[in-house]
N, C-alpha and C. Protein backbone atom coordinates (compact mmCIF):
# COMPACT_ATOMS: atom_id res chain seq x y z
N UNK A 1 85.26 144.65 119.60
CA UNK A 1 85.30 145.84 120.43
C UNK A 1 85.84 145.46 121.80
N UNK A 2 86.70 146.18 122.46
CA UNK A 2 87.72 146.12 123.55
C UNK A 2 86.49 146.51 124.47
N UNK A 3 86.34 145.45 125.59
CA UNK A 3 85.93 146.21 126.98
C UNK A 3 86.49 146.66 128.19
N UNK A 4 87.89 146.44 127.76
CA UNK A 4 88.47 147.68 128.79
C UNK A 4 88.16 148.69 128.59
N UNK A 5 88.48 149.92 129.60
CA UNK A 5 88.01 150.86 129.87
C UNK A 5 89.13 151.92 129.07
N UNK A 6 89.99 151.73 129.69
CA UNK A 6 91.44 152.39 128.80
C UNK A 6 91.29 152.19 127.26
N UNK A 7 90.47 150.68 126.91
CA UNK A 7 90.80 150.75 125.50
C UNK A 7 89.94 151.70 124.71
N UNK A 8 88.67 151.59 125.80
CA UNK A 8 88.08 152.56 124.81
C UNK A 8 88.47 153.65 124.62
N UNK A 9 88.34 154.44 126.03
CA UNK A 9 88.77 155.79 125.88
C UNK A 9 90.14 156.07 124.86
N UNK A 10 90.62 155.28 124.45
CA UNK A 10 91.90 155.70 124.29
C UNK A 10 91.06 155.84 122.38
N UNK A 11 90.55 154.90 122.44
CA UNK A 11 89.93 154.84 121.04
C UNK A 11 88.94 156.11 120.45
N UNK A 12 88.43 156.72 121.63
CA UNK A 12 87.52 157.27 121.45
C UNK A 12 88.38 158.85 121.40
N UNK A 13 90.23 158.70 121.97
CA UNK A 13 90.70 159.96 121.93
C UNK A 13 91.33 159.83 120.20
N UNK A 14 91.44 158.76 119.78
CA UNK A 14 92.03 158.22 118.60
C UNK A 14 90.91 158.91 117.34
N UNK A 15 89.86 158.97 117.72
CA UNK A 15 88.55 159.26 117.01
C UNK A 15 88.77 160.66 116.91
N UNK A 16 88.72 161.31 117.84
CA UNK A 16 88.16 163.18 118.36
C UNK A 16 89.44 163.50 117.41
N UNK A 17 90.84 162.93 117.78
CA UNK A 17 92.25 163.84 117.19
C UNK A 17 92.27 163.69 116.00
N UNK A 18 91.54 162.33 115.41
CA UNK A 18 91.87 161.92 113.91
C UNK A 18 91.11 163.00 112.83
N UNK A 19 89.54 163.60 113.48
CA UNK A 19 88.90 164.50 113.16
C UNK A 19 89.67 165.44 113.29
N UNK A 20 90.13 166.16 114.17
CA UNK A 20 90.41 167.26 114.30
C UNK A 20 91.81 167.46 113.29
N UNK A 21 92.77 166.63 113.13
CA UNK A 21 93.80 166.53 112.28
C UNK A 21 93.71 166.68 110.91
N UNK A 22 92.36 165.58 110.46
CA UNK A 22 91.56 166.06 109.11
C UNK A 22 91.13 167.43 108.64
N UNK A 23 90.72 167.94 110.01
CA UNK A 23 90.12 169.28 109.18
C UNK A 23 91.37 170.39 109.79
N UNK A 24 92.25 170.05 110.08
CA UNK A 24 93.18 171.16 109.90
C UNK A 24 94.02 170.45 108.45
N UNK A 25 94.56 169.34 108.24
CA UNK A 25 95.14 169.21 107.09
C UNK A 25 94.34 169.61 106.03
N UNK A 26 93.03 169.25 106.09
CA UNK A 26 92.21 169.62 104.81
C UNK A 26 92.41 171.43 104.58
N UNK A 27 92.36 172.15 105.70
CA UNK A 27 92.72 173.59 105.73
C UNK A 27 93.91 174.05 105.16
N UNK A 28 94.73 173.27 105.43
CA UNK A 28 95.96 173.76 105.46
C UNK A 28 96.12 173.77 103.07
N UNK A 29 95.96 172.45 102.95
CA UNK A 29 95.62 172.13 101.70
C UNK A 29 95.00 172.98 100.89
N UNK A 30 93.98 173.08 101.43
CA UNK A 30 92.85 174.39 100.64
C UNK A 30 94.05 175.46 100.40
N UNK A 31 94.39 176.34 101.49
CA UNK A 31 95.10 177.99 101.71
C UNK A 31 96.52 177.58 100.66
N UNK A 32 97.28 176.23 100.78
CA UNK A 32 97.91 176.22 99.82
C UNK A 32 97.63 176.20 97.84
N UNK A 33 96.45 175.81 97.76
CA UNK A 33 96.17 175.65 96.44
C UNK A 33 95.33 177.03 96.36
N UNK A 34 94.91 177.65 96.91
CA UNK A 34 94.48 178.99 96.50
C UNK A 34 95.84 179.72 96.78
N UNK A 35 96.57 179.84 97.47
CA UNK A 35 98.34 180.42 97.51
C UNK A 35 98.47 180.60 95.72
N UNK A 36 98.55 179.01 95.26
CA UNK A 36 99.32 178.81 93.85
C UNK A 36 98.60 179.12 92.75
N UNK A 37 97.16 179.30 93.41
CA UNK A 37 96.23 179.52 92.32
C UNK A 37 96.04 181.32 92.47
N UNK A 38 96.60 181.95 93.19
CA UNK A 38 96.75 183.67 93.53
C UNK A 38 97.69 183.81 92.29
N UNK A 39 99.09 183.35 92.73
CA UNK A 39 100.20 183.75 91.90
C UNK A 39 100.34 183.27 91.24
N UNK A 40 99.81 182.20 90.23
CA UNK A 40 99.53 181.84 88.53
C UNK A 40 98.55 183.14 88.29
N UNK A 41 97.78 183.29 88.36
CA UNK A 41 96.68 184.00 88.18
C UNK A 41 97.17 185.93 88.51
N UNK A 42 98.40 185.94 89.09
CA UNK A 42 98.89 187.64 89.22
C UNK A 42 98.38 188.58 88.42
N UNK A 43 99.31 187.92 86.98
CA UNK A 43 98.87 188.68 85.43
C UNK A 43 98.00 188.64 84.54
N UNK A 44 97.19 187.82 84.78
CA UNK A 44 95.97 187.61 83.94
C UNK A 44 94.54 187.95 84.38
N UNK A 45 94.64 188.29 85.99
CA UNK A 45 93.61 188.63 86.41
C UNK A 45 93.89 190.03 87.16
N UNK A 46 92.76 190.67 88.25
CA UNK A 46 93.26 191.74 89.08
C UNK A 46 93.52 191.60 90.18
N UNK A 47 94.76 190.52 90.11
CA UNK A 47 94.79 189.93 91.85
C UNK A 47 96.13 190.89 92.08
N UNK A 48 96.22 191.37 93.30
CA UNK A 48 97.15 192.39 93.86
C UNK A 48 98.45 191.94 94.52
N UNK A 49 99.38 192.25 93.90
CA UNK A 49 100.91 191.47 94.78
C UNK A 49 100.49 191.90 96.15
N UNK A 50 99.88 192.42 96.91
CA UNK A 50 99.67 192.14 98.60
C UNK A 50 98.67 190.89 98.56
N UNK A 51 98.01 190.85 97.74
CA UNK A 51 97.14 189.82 98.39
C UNK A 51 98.00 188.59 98.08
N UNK A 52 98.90 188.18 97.25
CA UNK A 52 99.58 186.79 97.06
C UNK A 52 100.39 186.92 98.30
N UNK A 53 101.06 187.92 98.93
CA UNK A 53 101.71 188.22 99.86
C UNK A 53 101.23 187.81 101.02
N UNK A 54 99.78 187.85 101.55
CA UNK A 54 99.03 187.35 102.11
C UNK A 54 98.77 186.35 102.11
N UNK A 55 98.61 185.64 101.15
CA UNK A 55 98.43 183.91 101.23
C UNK A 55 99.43 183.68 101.03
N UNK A 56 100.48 183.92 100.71
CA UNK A 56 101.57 183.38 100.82
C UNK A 56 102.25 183.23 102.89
N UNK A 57 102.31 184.06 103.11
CA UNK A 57 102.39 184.39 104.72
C UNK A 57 101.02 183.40 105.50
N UNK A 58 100.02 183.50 105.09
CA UNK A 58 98.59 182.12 105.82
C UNK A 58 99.33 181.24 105.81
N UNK A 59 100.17 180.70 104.40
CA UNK A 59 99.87 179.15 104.14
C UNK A 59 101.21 178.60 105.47
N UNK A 60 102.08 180.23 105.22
CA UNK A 60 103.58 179.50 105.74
C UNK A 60 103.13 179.45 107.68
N UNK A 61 102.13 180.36 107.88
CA UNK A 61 101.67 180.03 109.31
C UNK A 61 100.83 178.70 109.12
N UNK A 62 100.29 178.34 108.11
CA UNK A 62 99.21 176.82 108.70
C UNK A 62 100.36 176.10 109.03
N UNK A 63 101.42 176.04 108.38
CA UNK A 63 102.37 174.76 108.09
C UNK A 63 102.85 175.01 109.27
N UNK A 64 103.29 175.87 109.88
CA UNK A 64 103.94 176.05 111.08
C UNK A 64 102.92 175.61 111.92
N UNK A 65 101.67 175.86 112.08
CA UNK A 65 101.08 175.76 113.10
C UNK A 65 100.94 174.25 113.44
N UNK A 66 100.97 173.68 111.79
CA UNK A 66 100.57 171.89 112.30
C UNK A 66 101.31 171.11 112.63
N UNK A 67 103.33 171.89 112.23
CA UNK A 67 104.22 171.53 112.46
C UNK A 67 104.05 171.63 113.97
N UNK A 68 104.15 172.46 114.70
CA UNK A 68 103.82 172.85 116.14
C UNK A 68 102.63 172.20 116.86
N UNK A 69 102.19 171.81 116.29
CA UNK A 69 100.50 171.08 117.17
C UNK A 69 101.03 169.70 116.65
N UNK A 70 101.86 169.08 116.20
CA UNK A 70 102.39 167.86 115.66
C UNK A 70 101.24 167.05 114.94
N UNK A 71 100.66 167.70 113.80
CA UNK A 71 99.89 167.10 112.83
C UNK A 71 101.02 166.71 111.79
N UNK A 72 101.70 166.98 111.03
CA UNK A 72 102.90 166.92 110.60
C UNK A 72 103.70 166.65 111.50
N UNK A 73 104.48 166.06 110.43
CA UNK A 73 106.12 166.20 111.18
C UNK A 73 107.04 167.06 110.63
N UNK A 74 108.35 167.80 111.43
CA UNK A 74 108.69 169.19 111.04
C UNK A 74 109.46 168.73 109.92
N UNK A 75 109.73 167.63 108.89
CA UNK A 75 110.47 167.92 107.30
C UNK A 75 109.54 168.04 106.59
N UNK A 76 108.24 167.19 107.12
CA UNK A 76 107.09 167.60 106.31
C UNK A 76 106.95 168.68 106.28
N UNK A 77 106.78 169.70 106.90
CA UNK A 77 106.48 171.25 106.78
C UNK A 77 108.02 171.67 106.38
N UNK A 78 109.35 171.52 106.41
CA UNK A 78 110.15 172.27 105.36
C UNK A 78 109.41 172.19 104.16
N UNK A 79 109.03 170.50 103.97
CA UNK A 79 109.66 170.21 102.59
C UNK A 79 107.99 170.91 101.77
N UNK A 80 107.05 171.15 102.79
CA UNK A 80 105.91 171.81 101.94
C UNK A 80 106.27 173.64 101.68
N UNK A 81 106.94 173.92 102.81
CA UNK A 81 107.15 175.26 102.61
C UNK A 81 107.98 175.41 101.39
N UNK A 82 109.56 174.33 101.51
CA UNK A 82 110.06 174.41 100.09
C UNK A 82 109.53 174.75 98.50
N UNK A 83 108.79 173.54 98.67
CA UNK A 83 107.65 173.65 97.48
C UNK A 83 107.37 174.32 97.25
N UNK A 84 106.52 174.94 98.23
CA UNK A 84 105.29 176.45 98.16
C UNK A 84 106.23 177.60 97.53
N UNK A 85 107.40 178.05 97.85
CA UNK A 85 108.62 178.50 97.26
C UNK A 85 109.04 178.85 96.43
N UNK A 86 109.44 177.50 96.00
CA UNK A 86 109.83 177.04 94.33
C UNK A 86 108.72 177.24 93.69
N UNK A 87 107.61 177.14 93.67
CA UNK A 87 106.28 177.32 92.65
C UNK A 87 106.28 178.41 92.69
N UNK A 88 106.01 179.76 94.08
CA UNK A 88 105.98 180.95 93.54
C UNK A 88 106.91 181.42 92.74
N UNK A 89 108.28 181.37 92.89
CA UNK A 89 109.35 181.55 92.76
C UNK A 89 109.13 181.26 90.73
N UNK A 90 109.17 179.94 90.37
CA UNK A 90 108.81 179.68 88.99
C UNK A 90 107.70 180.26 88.57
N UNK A 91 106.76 180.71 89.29
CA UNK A 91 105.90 181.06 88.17
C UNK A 91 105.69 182.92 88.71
N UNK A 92 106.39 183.20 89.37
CA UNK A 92 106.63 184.88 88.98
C UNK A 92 107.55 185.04 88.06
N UNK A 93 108.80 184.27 87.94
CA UNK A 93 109.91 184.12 86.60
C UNK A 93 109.62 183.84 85.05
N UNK A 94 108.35 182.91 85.21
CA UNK A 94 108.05 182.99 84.47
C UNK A 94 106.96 183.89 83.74
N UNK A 95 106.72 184.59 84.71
CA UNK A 95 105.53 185.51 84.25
C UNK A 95 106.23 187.15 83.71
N UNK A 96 107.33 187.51 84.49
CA UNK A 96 107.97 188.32 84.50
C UNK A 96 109.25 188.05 82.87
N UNK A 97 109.21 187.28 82.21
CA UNK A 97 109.54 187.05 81.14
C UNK A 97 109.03 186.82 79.56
């Protein structure tokens, strides 16, 4: 353990952000797998094209938001929005067939 003064604090800001980063990624994670788990689930259950519309629009603000608070980095958030995308995208095509 460092007894400078700087080292700690700096450790102790290393601590507070690392938490706080966790539980927004862990958030962000969650709103996406209920996103994919809305629109698999469209036709087989009574889930309402506004409400996938809705999590679909949450997930694309978390990603932005962590892109913007620099929890991510911004290809990381294309390349999750991409994704998020292509999955709805495949599995309304495929549902619609």
């Amino acid at each position: 353990m460092s007894k400078n003064l700087s080292a700690i604090k700096r450790v102790q800001t290393s601590l507070r952000n690392n938490l706080r980063n966790k539980k927004y990624k862990s958030s962000m994670k969650t709103i996406l797998k209920k996103t994919l788990e809305n629109v698999s689930n469209l036709r087989q259950s009574n889930v309402q094209i506004n409400e996938v519309q809705f999590y679909i629009s949450k997930s694309y603000s978390k990603i932005d938001k962590a892109v913007k608070k620099g929890i991510i980095p911004k290809n990381q958030g294309a390349r999750k929005k991409s994704m998020l995308s292509k999955e709805v995208k495949k599995i309304l095509i495929s549902q619609l067939m």
